[in-house]
Protein backbone atom coordinates (compact mmCIF):
# COMPACT_ATOMS: atom_id res chain seq x y z
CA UNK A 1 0.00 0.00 0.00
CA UNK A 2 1.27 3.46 -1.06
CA UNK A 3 2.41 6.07 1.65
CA UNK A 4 2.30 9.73 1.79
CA UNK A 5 3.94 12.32 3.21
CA UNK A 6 0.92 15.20 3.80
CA UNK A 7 0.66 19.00 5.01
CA UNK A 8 -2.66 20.03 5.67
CA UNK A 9 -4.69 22.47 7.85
CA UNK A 10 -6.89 21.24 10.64
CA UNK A 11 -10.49 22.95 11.74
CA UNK A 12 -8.97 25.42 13.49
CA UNK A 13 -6.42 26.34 10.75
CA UNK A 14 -3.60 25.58 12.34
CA UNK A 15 -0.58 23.63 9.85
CA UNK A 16 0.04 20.07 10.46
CA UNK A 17 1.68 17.67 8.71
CA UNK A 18 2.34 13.77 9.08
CA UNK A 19 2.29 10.32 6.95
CA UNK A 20 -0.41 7.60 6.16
CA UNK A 21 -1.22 4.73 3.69
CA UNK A 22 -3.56 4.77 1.63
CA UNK A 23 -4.83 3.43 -1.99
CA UNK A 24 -3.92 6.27 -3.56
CA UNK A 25 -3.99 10.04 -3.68
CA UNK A 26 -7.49 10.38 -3.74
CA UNK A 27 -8.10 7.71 -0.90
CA UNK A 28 -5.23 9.79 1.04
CA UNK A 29 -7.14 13.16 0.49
CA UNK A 30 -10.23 11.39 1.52
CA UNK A 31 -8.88 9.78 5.00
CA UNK A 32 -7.50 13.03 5.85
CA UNK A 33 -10.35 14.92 5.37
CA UNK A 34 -12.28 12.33 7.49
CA UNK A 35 -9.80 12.84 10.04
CA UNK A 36 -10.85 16.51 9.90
CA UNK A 37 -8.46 18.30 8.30
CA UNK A 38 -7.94 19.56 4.53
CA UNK A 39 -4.64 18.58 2.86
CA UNK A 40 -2.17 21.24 1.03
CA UNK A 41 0.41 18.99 0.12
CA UNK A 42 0.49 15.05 -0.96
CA UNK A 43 3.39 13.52 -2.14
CA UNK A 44 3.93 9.62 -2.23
CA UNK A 45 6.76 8.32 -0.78
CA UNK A 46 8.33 5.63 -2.41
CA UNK A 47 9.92 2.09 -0.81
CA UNK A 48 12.67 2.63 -3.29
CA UNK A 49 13.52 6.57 -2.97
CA UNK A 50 16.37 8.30 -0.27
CA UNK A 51 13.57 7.99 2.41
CA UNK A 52 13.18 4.68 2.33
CA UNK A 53 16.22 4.24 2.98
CA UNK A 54 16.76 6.58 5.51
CA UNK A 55 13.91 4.89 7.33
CA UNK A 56 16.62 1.49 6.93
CA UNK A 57 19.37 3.57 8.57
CA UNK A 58 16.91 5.37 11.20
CA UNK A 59 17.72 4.98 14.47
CA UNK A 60 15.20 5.09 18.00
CA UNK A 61 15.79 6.60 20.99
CA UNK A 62 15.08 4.25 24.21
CA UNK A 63 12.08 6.50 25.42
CA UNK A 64 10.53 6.46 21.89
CA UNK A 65 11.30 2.43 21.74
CA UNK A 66 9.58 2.07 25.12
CA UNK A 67 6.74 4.28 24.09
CA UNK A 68 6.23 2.51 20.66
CA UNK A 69 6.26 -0.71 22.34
CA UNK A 70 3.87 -0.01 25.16
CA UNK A 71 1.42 1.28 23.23
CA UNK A 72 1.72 -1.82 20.67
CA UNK A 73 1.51 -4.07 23.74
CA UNK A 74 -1.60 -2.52 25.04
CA UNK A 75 -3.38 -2.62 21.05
CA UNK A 76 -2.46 -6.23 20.61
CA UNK A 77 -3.54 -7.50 24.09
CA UNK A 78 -6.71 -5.35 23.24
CA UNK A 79 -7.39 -7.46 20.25
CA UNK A 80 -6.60 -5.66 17.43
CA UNK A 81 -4.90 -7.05 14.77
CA UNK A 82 -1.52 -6.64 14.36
CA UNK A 83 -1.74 -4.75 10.97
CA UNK A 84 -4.05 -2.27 12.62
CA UNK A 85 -2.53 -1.37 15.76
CA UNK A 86 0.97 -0.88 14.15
CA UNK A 87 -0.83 1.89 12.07
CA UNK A 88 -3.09 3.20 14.65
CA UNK A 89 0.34 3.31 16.87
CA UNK A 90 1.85 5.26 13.46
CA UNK A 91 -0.74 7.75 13.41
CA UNK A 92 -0.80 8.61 16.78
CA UNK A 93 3.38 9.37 16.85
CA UNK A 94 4.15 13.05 16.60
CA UNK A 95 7.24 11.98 15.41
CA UNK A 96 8.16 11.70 11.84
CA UNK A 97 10.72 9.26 11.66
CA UNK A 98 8.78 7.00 14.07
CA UNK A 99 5.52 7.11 12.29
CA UNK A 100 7.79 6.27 9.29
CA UNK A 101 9.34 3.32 10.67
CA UNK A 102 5.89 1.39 12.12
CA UNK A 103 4.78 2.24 8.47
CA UNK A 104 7.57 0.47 6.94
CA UNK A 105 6.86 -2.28 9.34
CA UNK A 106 2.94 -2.55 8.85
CA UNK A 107 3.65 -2.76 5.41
CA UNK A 108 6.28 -5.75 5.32
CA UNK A 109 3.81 -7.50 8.07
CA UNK A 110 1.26 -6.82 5.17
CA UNK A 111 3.04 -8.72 2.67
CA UNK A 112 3.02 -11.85 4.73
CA UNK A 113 6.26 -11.42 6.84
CA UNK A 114 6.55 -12.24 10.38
CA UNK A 115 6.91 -8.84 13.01
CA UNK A 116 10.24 -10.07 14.36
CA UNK A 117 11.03 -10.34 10.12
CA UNK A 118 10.01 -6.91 9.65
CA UNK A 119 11.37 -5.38 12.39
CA UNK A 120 14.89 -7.57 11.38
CA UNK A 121 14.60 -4.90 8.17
CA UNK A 122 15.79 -2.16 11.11
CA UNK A 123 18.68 -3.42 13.05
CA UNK A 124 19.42 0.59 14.41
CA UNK A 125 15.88 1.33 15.37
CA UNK A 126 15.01 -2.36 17.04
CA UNK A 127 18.09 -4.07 18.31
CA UNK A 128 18.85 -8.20 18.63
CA UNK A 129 17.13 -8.38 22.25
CA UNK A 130 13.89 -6.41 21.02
CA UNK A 131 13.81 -8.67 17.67
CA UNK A 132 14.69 -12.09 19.76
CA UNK A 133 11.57 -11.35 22.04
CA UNK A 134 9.26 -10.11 19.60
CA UNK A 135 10.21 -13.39 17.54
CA UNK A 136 9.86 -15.33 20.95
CA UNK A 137 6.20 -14.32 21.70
CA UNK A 138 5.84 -15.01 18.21
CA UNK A 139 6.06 -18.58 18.67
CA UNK A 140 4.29 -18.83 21.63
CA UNK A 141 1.60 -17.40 21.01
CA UNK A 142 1.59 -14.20 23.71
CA UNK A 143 2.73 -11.23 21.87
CA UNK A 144 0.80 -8.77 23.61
CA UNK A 145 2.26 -10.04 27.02
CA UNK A 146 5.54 -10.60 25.51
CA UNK A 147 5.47 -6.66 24.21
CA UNK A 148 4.45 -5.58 27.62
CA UNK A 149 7.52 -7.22 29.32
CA UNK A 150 9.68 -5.60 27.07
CA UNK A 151 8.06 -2.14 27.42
CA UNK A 152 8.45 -2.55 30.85
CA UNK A 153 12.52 -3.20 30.40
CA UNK A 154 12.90 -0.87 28.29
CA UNK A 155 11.39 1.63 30.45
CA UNK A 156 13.34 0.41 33.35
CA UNK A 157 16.75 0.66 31.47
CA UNK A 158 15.82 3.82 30.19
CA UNK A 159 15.65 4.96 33.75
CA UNK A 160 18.18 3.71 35.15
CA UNK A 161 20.07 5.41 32.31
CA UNK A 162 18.44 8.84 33.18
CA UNK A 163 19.38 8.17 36.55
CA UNK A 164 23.06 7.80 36.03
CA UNK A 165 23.11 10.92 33.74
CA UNK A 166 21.86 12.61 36.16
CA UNK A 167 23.98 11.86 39.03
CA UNK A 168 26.91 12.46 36.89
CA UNK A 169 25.51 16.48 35.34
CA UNK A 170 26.49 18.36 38.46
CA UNK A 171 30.13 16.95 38.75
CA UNK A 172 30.95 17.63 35.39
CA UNK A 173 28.93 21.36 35.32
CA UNK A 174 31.24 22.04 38.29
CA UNK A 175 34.53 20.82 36.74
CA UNK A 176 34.31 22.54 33.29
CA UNK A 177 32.77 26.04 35.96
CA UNK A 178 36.43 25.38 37.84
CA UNK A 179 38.38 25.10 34.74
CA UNK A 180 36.75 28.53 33.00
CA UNK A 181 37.02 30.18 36.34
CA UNK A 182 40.64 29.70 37.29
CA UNK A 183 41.17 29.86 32.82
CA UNK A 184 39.93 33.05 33.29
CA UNK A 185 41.94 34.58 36.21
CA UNK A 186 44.80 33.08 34.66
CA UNK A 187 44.65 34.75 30.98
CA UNK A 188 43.12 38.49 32.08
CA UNK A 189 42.40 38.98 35.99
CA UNK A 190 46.62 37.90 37.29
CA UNK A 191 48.64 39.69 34.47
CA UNK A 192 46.85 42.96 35.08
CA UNK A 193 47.31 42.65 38.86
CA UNK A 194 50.95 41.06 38.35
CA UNK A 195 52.26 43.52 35.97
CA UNK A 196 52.59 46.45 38.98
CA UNK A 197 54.61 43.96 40.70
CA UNK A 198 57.04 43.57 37.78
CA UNK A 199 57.38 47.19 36.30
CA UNK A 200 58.32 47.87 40.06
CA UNK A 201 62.02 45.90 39.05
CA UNK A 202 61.88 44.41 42.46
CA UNK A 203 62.66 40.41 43.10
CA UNK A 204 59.48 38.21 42.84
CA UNK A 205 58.90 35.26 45.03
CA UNK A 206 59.31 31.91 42.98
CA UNK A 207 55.45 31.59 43.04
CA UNK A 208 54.46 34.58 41.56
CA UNK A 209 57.31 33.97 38.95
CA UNK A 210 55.63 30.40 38.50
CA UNK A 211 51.73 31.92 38.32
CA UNK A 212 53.40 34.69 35.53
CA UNK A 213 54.94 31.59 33.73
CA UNK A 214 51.71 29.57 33.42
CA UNK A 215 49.66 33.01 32.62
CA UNK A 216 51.81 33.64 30.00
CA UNK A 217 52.25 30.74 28.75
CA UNK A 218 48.31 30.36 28.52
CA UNK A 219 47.59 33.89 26.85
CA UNK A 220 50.31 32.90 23.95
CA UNK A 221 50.10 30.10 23.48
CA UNK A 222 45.71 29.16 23.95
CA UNK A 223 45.70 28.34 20.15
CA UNK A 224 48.33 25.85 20.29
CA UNK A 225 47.13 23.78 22.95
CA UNK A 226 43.63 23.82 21.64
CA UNK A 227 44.94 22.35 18.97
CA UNK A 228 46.88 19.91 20.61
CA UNK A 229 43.68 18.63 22.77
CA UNK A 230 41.52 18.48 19.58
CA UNK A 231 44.45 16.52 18.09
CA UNK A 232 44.31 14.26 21.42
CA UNK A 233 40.94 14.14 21.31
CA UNK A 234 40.82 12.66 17.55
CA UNK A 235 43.79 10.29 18.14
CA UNK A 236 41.72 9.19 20.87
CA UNK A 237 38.22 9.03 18.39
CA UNK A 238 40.13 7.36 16.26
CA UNK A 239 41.68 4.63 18.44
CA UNK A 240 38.49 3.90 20.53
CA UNK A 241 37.38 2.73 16.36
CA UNK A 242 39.90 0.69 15.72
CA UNK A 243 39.26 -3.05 17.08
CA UNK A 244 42.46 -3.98 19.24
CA UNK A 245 42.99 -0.31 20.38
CA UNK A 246 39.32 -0.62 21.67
CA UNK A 247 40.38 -3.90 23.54
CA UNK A 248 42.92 -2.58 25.42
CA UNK A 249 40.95 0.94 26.24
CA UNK A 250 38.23 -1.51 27.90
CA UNK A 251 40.40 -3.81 29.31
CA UNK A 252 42.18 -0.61 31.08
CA UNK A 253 39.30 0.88 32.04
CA UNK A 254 38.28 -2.72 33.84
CA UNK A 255 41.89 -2.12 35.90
CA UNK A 256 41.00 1.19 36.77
CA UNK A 257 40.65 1.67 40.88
CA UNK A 258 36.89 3.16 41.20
CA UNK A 259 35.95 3.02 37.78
CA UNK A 260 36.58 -1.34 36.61
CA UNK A 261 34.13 -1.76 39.96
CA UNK A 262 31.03 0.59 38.53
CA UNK A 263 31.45 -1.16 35.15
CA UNK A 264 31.38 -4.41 35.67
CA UNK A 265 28.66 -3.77 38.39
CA UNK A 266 26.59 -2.34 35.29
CA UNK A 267 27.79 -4.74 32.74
CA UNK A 268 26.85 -7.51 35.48
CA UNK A 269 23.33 -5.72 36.33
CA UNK A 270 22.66 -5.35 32.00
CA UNK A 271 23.31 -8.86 31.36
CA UNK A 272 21.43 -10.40 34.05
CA UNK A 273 18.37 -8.10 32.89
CA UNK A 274 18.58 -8.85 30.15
CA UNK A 275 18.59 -12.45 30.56
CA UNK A 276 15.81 -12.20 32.38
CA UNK A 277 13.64 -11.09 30.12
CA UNK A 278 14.66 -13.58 27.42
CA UNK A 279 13.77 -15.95 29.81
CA UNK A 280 10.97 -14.82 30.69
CA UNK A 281 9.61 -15.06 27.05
CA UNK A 282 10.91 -18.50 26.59
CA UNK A 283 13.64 -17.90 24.43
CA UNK A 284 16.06 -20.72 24.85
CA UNK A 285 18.84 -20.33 27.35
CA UNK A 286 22.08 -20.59 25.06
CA UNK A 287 20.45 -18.21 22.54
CA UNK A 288 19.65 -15.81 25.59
CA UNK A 289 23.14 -16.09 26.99
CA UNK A 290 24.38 -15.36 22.84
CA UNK A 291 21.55 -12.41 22.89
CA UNK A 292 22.96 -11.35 26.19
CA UNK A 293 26.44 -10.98 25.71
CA UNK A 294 26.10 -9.24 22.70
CA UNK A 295 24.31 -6.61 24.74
CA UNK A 296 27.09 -6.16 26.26
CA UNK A 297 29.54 -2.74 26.09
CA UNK A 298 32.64 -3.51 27.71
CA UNK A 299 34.39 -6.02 24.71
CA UNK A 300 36.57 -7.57 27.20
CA UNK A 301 33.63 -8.98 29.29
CA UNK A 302 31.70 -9.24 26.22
CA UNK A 303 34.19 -12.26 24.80
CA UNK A 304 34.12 -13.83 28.64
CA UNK A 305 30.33 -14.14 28.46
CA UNK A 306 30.60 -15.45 25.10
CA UNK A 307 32.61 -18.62 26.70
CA UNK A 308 30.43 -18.63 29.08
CA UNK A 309 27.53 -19.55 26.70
CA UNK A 310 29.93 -21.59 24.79
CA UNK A 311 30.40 -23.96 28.37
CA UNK A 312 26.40 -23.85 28.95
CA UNK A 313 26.41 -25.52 25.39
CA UNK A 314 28.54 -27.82 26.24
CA UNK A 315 26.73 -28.65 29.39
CA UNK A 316 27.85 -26.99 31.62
CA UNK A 317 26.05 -24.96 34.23
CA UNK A 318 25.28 -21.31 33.77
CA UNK A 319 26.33 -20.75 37.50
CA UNK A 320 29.78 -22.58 37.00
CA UNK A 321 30.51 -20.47 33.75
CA UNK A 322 29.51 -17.04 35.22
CA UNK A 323 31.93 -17.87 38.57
CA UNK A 324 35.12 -19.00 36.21
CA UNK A 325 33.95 -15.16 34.14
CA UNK A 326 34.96 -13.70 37.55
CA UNK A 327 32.87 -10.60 36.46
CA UNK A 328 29.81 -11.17 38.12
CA UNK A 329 29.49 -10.41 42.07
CA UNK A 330 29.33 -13.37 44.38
CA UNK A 331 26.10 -12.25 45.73
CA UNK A 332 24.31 -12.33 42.08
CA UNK A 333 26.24 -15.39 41.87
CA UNK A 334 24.46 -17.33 44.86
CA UNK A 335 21.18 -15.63 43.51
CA UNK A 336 21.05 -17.45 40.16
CA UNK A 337 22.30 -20.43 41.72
CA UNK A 338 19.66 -20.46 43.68
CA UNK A 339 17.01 -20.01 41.09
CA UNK A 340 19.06 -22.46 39.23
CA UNK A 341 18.24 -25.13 41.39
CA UNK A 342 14.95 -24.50 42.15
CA UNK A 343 13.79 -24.12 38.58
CA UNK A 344 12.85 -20.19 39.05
CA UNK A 345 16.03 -18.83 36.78
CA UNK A 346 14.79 -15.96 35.38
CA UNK A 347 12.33 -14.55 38.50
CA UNK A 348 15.74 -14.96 40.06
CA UNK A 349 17.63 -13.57 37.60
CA UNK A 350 15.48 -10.38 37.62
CA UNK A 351 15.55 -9.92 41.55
CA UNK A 352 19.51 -10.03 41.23
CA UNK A 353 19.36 -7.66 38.30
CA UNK A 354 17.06 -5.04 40.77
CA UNK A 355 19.48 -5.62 43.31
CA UNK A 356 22.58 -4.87 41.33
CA UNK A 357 21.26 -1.84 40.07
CA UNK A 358 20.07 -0.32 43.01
CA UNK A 359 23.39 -1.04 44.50
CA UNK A 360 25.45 0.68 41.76
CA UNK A 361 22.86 3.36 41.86
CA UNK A 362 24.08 3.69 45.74
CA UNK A 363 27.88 3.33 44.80
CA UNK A 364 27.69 6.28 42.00
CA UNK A 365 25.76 8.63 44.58
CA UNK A 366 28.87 7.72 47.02
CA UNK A 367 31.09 8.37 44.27
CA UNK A 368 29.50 11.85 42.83
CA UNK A 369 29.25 12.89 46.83
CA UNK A 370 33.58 12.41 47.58
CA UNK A 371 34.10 14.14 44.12
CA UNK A 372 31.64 17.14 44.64
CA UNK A 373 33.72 18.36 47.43
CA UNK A 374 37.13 16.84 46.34
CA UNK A 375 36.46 19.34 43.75
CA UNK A 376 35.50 22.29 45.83
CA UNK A 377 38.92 21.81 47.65
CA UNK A 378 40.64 21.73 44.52
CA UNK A 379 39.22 25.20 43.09
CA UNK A 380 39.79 26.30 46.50
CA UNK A 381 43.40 25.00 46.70
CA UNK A 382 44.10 26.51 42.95
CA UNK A 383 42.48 30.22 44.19
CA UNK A 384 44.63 30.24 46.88
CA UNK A 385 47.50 29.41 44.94
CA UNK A 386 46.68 32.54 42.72
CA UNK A 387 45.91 34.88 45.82
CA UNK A 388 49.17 34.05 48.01
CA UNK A 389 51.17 34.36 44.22
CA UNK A 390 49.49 38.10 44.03
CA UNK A 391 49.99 38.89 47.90
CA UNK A 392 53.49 37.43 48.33
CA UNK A 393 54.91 40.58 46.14
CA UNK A 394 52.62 42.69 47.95
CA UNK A 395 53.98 42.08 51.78
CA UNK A 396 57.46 42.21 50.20
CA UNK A 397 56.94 45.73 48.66
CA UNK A 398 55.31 46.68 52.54
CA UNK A 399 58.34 44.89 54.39
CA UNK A 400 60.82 47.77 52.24
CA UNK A 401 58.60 50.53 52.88
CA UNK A 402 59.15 50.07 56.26
């Protein structure tokens, strides 16, 4: 079915403008006016043109994938057909590039392909874990409760996320305020105040001399070292692309004192979530464990929990595999042992994920609090650095006076 791209006027003659299927131009013209409002502008947009293929490359934000999918959930468990509620959840996006994605969708579930199949068409907008479970409630039968699962993880990730970014906004404000502050006395507020002290001719204290040095230094020679930290910063870009750079960045970063702790606590929290909700919609363990470790950021874990699904093919035990990993916590450990045994894996699995998260939520808020006023003593350390440099001169020009 043909789809258009429209700009019309509604009863109140406001502009609005959005996308639909219809038969053809006519039908289109017809289905917006029954909506209410009087089209301007129709133009068909073709499977084959730049769009459609920047609908293939289109890529969804978590919120929008959780909203997308809850409102699916709540269609299809209403007992609408699938065709139908992908379009009524198309029409009621304000978004453009959503709308135009569940239209692509609808229209490959229209030709006879599977959702999971259709969705497969968008590997950016609906990732492996969102296709596996789709697929998964597929086959059994429960989509609508299968969608609602996964609206609910999303959601919950999606939080979590938030939560960290938030946590982590006033440290960095702070730091970049501290660097343009003490930037800023540096390059115009010392050498105004220092230059008295060195047109006097007298002898300047080795701080003062030091705080002149670094002034200068900065006011001279700004362009240069911008350069050379954009430089950095692409070397850097460019070596966090490159595969076996990558490696070692993330297997440093797991050696780091504070920072290897609060990532493998979130790697450990994301795969267990995430296993948990494959689970939960019956997608076969070794697949889940594939699914799960491919969810994965850090590449050095990543590979670890790869053997680790390798062993659970073999036979072995999921809790044996994860303890020889040595990257999840002994406390999840026991957890999914536990629900290992006693047949309850992935109600387990989700408890252990909640409880992860909720400690690393507590660890980063310890974290941010010891660097919030770590960094207050620093600025404070640096401005009184600059203010005994400026009043060092100052009691030695008193001391001759007298």
């Amino acid at each position: 079915m043909p789809t258009f791209d429209y700009r019309a006027l509604d009863a109140q003659g406001r502009s609005c403008k959005g996308r639909l299927e219809a038969d053809g131009p006519r039908h289109a013209r017809q289905l917006l006016r029954e909506r209410g409002v009087w089209p301007r502008v129709l133009i068909e947009v073709r499977v084959g043109s730049d769009t459609g293929r920047q609908t293939r490359g289109a890529a969804l934000s978590a919120a929008d994938l959780a909203l997308l999918t809850l409102q699916l959930a709540t269609l299809v468990q209403a007992g609408l057909p699938l065709e139908e509620a992908l379009e009524a959840v198309a029409k009621q996006s304000s978004k453009r590039k959503v709308a135009g994605l569940l239209s692509a969708v609808r229209s490959r579930v229209m030709e006879g392909h599977a959702l999971a199949s259709a969705l497969g068409q968008f590997p950016r907008a609906f990732p492996e874990l969102f296709r596996a479970t789709v697929a998964a409630g597929e086959r059994s039968g429960h989509l609508g409760h299968v969608l609602e699962q996964l609206a609910a993880y999303t959601q919950a990730r999606q939080a979590s996320r938030q939560k960290i970014q938030m946590a982590l906004v006033y440290p960095l404000i702070l730091m970049l305020a501290s660097a343009a502050i003490v930037g800023f006395l540096l390059g115009y507020v010392v050498p105004d105040v220092v230059k008295i002290f060195v047109d006097s001719g007298q002898p300047l204290p080795w701080l003062t001399q030091a705080l002149i040095g670094v002034s200068n230094g900065l006011r001279n020679h700004f362009l240069l070292l911008m350069g050379v930290l954009v430089t950095l910063f692409g070397l850097w870009r460019w070596s966090w692309q490159q595969p076996q750079w990558r490696l070692r960045w993330h297997r440093w970063l797991l050696s780091a004192p504070i920072i290897g702790e609060v990532l493998r606590a979130m790697e450990a929290a994301r795969f267990a979530s995430t296993l948990a909700i494959l689970g939960k919609s019956a997608v076969p363990l070794v697949d889940a464990l594939e699914i799960s470790a491919s969810v994965i950021g850090n590449l050095t874990i990543r590979a670890r929990m790869v053997d680790v699904a390798r062993s659970v093919r073999e036979g072995g035990t999921l809790t044996r595999g994860l303890e020889l990993s040595g990257d999840i916590p002994p406390m999840m450990l026991h957890m999914i042992a536990s629900g290992e045994r006693a047949g309850e894996l992935d109600r387990m699995l989700a408890r252990a994920a909640e409880q992860q998260e909720s400690s690393l939520a507590a660890r980063i808020a310890l974290v941010v609090s010891l660097f919030e006023p770590a960094m207050l003593v620093l600025m404070g350390g640096v401005v009184l650095l600059i203010v005994m440099a400026i009043l060092l001169p100052i009691l030695s020009l008193n001391q001759l006076v007298n």
